[in-house]
Protein backbone atom coordinates (compact mmCIF):
# COMPACT_ATOMS: atom_id res chain seq x y z
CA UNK A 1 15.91 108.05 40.28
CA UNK A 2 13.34 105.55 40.12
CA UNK A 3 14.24 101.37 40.49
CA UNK A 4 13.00 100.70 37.50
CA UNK A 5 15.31 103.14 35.67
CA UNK A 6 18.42 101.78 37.72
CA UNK A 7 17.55 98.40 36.64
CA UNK A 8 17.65 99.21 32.80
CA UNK A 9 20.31 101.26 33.19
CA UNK A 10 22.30 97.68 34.79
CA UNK A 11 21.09 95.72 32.19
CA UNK A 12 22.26 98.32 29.29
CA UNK A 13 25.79 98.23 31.45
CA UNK A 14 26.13 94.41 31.87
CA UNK A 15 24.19 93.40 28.38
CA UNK A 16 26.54 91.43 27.12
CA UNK A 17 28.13 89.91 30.66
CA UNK A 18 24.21 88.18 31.09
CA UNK A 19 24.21 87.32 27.81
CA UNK A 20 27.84 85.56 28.62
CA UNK A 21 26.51 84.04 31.86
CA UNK A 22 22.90 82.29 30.55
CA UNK A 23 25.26 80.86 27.85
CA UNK A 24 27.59 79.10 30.48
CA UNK A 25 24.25 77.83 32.38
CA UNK A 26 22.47 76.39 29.61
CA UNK A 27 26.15 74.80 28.42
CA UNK A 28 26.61 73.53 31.97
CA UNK A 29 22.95 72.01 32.32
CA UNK A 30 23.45 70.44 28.62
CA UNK A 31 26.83 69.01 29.70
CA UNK A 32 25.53 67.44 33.39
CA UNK A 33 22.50 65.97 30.97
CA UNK A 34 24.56 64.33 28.19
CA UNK A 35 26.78 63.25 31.55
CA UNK A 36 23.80 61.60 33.16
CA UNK A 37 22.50 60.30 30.13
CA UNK A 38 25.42 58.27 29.77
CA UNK A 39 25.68 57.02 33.02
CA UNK A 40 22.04 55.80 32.52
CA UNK A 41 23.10 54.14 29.58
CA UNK A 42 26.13 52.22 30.84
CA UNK A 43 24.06 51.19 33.88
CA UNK A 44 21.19 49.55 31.96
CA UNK A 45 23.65 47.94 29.51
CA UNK A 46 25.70 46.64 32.23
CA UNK A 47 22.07 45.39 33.82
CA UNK A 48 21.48 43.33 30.57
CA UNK A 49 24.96 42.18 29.81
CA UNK A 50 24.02 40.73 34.12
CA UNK A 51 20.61 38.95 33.12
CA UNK A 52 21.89 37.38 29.59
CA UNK A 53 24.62 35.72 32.18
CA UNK A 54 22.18 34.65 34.30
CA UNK A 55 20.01 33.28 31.50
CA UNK A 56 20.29 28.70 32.52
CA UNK A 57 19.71 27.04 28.83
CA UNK A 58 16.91 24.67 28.96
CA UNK A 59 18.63 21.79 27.67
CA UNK A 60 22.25 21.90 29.01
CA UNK A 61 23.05 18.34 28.31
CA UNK A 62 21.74 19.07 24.75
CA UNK A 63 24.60 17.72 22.28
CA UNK A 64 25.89 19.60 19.25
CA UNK A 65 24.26 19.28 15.78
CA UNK A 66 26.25 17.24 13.63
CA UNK A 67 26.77 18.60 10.09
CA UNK A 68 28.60 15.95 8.63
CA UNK A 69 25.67 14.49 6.99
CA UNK A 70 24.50 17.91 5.20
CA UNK A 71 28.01 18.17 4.36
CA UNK A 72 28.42 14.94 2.63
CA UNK A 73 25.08 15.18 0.78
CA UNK A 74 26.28 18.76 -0.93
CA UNK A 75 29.50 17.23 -1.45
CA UNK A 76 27.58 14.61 -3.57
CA UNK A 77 25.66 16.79 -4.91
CA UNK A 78 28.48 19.18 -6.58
CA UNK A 79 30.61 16.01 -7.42
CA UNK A 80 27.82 13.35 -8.33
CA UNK A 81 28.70 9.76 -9.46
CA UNK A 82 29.24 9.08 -13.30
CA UNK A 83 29.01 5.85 -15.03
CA UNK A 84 32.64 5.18 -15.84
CA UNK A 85 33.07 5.48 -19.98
CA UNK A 86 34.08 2.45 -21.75
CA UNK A 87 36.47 3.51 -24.70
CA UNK A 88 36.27 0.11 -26.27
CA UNK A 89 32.98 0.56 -26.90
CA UNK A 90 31.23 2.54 -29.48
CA UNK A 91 28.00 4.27 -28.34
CA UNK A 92 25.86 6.74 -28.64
CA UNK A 93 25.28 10.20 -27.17
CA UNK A 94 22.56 9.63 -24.57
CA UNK A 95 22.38 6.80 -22.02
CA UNK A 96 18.96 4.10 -22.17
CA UNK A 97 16.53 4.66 -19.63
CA UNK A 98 16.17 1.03 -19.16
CA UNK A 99 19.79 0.83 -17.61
CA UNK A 100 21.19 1.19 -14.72
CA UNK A 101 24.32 0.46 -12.32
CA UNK A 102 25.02 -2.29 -10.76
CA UNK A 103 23.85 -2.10 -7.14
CA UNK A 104 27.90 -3.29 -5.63
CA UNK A 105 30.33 -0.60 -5.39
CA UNK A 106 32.77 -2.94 -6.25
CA UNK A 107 30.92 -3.36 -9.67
CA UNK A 108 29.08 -0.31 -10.31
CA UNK A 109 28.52 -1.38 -14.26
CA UNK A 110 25.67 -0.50 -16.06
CA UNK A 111 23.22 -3.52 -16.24
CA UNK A 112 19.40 -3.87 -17.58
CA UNK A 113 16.94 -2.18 -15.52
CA UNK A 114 15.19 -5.65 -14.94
CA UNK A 115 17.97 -7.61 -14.00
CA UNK A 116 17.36 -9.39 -10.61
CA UNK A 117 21.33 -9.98 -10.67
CA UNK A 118 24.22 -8.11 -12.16
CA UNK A 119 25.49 -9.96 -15.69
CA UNK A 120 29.19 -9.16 -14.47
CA UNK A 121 28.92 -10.01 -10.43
CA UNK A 122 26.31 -11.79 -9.66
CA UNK A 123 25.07 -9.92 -7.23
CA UNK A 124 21.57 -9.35 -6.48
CA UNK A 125 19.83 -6.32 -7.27
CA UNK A 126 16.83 -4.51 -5.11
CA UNK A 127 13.47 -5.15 -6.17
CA UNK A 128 11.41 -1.96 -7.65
CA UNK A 129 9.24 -1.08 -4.59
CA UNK A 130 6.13 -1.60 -7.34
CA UNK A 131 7.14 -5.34 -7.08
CA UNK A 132 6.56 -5.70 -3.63
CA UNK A 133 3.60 -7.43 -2.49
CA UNK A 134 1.62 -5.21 -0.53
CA UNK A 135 3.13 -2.32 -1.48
CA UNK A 136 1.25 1.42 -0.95
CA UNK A 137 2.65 3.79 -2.77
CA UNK A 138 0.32 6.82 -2.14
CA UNK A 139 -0.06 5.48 1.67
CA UNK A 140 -4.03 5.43 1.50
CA UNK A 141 -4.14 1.60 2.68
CA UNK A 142 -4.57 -0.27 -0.16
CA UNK A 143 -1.64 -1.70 -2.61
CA UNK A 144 -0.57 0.02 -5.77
CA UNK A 145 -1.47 -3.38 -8.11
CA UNK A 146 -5.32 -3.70 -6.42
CA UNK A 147 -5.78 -0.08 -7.49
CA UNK A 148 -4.46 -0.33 -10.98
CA UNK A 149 -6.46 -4.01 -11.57
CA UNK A 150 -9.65 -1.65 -11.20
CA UNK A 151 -8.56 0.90 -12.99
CA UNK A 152 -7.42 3.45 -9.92
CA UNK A 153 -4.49 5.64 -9.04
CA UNK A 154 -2.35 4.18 -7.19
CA UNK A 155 -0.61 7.93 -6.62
CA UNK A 156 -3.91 9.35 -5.51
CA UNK A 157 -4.96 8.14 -1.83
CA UNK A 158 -7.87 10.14 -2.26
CA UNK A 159 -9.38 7.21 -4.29
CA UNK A 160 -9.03 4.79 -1.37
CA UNK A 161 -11.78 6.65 0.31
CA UNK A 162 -14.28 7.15 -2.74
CA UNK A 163 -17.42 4.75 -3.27
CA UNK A 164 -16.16 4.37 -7.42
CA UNK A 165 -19.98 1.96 -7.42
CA UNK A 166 -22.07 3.51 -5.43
CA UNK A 167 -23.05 1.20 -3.26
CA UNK A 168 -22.33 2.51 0.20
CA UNK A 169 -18.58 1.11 0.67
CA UNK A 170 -15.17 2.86 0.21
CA UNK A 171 -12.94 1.46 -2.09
CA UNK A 172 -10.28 0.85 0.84
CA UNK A 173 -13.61 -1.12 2.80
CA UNK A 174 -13.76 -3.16 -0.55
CA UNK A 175 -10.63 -3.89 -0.81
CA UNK A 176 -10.66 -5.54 2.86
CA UNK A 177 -13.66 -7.64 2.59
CA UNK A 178 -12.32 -8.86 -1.12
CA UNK A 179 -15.10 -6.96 -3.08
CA UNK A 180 -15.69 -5.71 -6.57
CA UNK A 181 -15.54 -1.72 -5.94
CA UNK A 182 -17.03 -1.14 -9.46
CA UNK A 183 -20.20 -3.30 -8.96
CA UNK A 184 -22.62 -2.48 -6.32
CA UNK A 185 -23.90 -5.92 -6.08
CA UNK A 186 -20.28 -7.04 -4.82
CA UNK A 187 -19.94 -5.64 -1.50
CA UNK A 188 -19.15 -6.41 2.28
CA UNK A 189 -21.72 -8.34 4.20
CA UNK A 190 -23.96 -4.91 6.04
CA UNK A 191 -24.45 -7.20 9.06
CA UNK A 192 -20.67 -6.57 9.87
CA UNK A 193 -21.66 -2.92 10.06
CA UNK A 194 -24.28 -3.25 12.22
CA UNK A 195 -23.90 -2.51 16.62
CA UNK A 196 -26.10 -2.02 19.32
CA UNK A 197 -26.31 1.54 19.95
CA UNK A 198 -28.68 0.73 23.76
CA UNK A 199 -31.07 -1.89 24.90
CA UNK A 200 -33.81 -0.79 27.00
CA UNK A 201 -35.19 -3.36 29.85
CA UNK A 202 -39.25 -3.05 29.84
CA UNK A 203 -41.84 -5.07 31.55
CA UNK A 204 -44.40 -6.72 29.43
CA UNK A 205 -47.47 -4.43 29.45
CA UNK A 206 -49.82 -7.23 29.33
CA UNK A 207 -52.08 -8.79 32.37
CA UNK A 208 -54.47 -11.39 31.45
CA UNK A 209 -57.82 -10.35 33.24
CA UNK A 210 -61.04 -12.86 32.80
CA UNK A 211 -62.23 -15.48 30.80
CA UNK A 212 -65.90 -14.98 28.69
CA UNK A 213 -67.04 -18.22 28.08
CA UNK A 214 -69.16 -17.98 24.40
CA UNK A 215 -70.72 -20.61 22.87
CA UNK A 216 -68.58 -19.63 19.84
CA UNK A 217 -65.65 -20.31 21.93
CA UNK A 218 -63.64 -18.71 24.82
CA UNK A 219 -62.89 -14.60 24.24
CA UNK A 220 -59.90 -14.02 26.77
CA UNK A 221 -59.75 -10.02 28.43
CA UNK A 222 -56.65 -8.25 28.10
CA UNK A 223 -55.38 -5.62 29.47
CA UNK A 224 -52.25 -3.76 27.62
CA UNK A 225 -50.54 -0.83 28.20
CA UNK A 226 -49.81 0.14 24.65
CA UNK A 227 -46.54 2.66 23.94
CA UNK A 228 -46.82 6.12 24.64
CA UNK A 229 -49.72 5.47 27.13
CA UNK A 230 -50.50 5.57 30.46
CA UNK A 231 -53.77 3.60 30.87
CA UNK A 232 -54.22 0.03 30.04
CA UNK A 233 -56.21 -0.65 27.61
CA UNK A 234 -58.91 -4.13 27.79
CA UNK A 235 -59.03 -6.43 24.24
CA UNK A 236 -61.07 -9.54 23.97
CA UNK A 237 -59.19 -12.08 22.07
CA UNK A 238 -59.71 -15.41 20.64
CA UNK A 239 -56.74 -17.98 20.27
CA UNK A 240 -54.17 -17.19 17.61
CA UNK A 241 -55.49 -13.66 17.42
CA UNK A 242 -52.97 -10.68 18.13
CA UNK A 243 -53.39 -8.97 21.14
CA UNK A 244 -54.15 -5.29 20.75
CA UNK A 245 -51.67 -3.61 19.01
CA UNK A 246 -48.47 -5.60 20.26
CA UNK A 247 -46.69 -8.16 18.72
CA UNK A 248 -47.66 -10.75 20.84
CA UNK A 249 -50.89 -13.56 20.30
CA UNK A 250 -52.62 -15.61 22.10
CA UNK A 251 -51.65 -19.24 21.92
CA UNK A 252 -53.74 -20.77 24.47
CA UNK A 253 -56.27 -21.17 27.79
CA UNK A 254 -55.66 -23.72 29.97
CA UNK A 255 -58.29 -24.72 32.61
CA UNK A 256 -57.24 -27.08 35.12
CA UNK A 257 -58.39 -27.74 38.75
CA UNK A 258 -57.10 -28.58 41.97
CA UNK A 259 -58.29 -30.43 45.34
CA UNK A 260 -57.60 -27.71 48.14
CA UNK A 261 -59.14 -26.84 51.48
CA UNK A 262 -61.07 -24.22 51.98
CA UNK A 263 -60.17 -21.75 54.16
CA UNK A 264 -63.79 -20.85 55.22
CA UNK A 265 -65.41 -24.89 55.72
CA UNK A 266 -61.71 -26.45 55.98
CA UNK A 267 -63.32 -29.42 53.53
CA UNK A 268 -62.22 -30.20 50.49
CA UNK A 269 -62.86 -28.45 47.14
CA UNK A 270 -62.10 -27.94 43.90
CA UNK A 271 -59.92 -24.74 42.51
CA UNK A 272 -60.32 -23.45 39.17
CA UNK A 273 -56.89 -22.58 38.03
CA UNK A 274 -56.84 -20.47 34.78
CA UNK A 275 -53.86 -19.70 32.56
CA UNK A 276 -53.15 -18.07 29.17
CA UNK A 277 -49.90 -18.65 26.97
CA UNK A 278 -49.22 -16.10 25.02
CA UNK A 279 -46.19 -16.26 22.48
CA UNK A 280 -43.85 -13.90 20.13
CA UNK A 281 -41.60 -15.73 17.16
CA UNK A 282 -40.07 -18.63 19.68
CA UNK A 283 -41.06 -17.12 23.03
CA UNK A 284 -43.98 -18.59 24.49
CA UNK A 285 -45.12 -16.85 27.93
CA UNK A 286 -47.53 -18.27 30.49
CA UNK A 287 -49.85 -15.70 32.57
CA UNK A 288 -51.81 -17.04 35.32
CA UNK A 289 -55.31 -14.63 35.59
CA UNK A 290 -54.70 -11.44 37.46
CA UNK A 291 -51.09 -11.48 37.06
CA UNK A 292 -48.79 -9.35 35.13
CA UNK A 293 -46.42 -11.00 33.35
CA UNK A 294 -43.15 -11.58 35.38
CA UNK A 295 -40.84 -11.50 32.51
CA UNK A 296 -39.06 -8.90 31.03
CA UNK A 297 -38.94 -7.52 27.44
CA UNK A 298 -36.16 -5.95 25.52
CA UNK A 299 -36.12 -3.36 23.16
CA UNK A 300 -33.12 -2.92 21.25
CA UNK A 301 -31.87 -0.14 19.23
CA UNK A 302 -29.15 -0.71 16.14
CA UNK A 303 -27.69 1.48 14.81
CA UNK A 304 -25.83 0.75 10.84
CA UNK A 305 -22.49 2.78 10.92
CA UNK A 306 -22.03 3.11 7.28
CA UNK A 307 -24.85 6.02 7.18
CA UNK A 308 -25.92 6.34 10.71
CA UNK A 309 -29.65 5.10 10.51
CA UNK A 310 -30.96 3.35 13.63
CA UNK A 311 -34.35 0.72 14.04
CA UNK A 312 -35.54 -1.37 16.79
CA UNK A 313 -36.04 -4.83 17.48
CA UNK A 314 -37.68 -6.76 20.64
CA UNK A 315 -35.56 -9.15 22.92
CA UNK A 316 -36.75 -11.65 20.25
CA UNK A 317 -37.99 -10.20 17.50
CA UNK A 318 -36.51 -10.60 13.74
CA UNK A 319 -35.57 -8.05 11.02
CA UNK A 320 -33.70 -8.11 7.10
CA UNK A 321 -30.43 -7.19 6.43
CA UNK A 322 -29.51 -7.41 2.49
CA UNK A 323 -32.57 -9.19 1.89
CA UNK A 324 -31.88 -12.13 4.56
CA UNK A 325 -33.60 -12.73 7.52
CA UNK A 326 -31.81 -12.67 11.40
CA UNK A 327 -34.09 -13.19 14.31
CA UNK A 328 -32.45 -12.23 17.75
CA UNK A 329 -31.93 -15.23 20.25
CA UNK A 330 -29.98 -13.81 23.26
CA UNK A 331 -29.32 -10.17 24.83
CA UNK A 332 -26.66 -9.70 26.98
CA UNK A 333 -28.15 -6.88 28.96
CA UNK A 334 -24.34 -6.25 30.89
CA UNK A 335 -22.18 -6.42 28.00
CA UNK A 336 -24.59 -4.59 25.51
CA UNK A 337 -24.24 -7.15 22.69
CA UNK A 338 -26.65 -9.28 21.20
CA UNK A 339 -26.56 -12.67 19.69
CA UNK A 340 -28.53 -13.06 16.21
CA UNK A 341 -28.97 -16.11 13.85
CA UNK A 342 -29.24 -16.23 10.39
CA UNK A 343 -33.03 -18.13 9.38
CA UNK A 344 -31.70 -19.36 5.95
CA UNK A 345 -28.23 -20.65 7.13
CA UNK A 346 -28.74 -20.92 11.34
CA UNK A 347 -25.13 -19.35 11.75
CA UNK A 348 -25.10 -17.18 14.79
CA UNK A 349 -23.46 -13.58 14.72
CA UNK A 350 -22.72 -11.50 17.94
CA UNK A 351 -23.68 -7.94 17.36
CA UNK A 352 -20.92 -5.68 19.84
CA UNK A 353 -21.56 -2.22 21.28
CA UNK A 354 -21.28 0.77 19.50
């Protein structure tokens, strides 16, 4: 008999013992899972319950939070205070605006809404916050009865930063310097806006070279190293003429001599000793011939924080803010600040840093 035949001919004998058998195994196998699986379980919950009572609060010391208050403001608010009724009295269904209780809890009887003190007790009564000097009730910096005198919101801080005239200033900046912030003509003084944004140190770019004698009169050669050049460049001047393209003129020659020795015959002779003075506003400079000029020059740059525009000015030169005239008299190269003066009234203003 072949195997094969003996093999079907077990598995027609034994059919349903197998069938039995692979039942048990796969019930066995299902029952060691669900066993494992819950061992797995337990192990990882008993790993977490272990690191949430290892877990150290951040703030151990960290006190309770008390709920009394809470509780007492929803206990007022289910049970709030009434005016006590006064049976004696005949009145009508609602209650005046324009009344109020009297600020002692002794008291507590209606009074007028303007009453400084109660009628009954005496006793004083707090001031509307409106009343207070000074007082900001939208918080934008400038008080409630400046904004309604020109004609403002005094709930809207959005109008302490508007320009209501146009004329460059917030409201809240008008309301510091004691302006009118519906006329443009009434406005903080600009030079209070105005710092010094850098001053640059330069050496004067003029050298007085030679003297041409005319018949006409003296024309003076000078050499000047104009901006954005590197070459000098040679101008003949006369006196009070402007020299080249700076803003500097020529104020004077001056011609002396001096008794020396001479170095080559060791006797006496006379040295021709030529000098020019040259001047800007109030600065007057003297160059002896050949020399460059030993002084030093500023040029300053200001800058005018209300709309960030800048201009330049020399160490003494003058400029116009709101029509009046300030000439710069001192630079204080260290500190960055510079010292102007009014022309019309002489007063003297320190301009700071930016």
């Amino acid at each position: 008999m072949p195997a094969n035949t003996g093999f079907i001919v077990f598995i027609k004998r034994f059919y349903d013992k197998l069938i039995a058998l692979a039942a048990v195994v796969i019930l066995l196998v299902g029952i060691g899972t669900l066993v494992i699986g819950r061992h797995r379980a337990a192990a990882d919950q008993q790993a977490y319950v272990a690191r949430l009572d290892a877990l150290v609060p951040a703030h151990p010391t960290l006190e309770p939070i008390s709920l009394i208050t809470h509780s007492n403001a929803l206990r007022q608010l289910a049970s709030p205070y009434r005016i006590a009724i006064d049976h004696e009295r005949t009145a009508g269904f609602f209650v005046p605006e324009s009344r109020v209780w009297c600020a002692s809890r002794a008291c507590r009887k209606p009074i007028p809404l303007d009453s400084t003190n109660c009628p009954s007790c005496q006793t004083p009564q707090p001031r509307e916050l409106g009343d207070v000097e000074g007082y900001d009730g939208d918080g934008g910096g400038i008080p409630d009865k400046w904004e309604i005198k020109y004609g403002l919101d005094p709930f809207d801080p959005s109008d302490d930063i508007k320009d209501s005239d146009g004329d460059g200033f917030s409201n809240l900046e008008e309301y510091k310097a004691g302006t009118d912030p519906l006329d443009p003509k009434s406005h903080p003084d600009r030079l209070g806006w105005l710092r010094v944004q850098k001053i640059d140190v330069v050496k004067l770019p003029i050298k007085f070279m030679a003297v041409n004698k005319m018949p006409n009169g003296n024309r003076i050669q000078m050499n000047v190293v104009e901006p954005g050049s590197m070459r000098a460049r040679t101008y003949f001047v006369i006196t009070n003429q402007m020299i080249g393209k700076t803003d500097f003129k020529l104020l004077n020659y001056i011609e002396t001599r001096e008794r020396v020795i001479s170095p080559i015959t060791k006797t006496p002779m006379d040295k021709v000793i030529q000098k020019v003075q040259i001047g800007r506003g109030g600065k007057v400079i003297t160059l002896g011939l050949g020399e460059d000029a030993s002084e030093s020059d500023y040029t300053i740059t200001f800058v005018q924080t209300l709309d960030g525009t800048t201009f330049q000015a020399a160490g003494d030169g003058e400029f116009t803010v709101d029509g009046k005239k300030y000439r710069v008299i001192s630079v204080d190269n260290q500190a960055t600040s510079v010292v102007l003066r009014n022309d019309a009234d002489k007063v003297e203003t320190t301009v700071p840093k930016q």
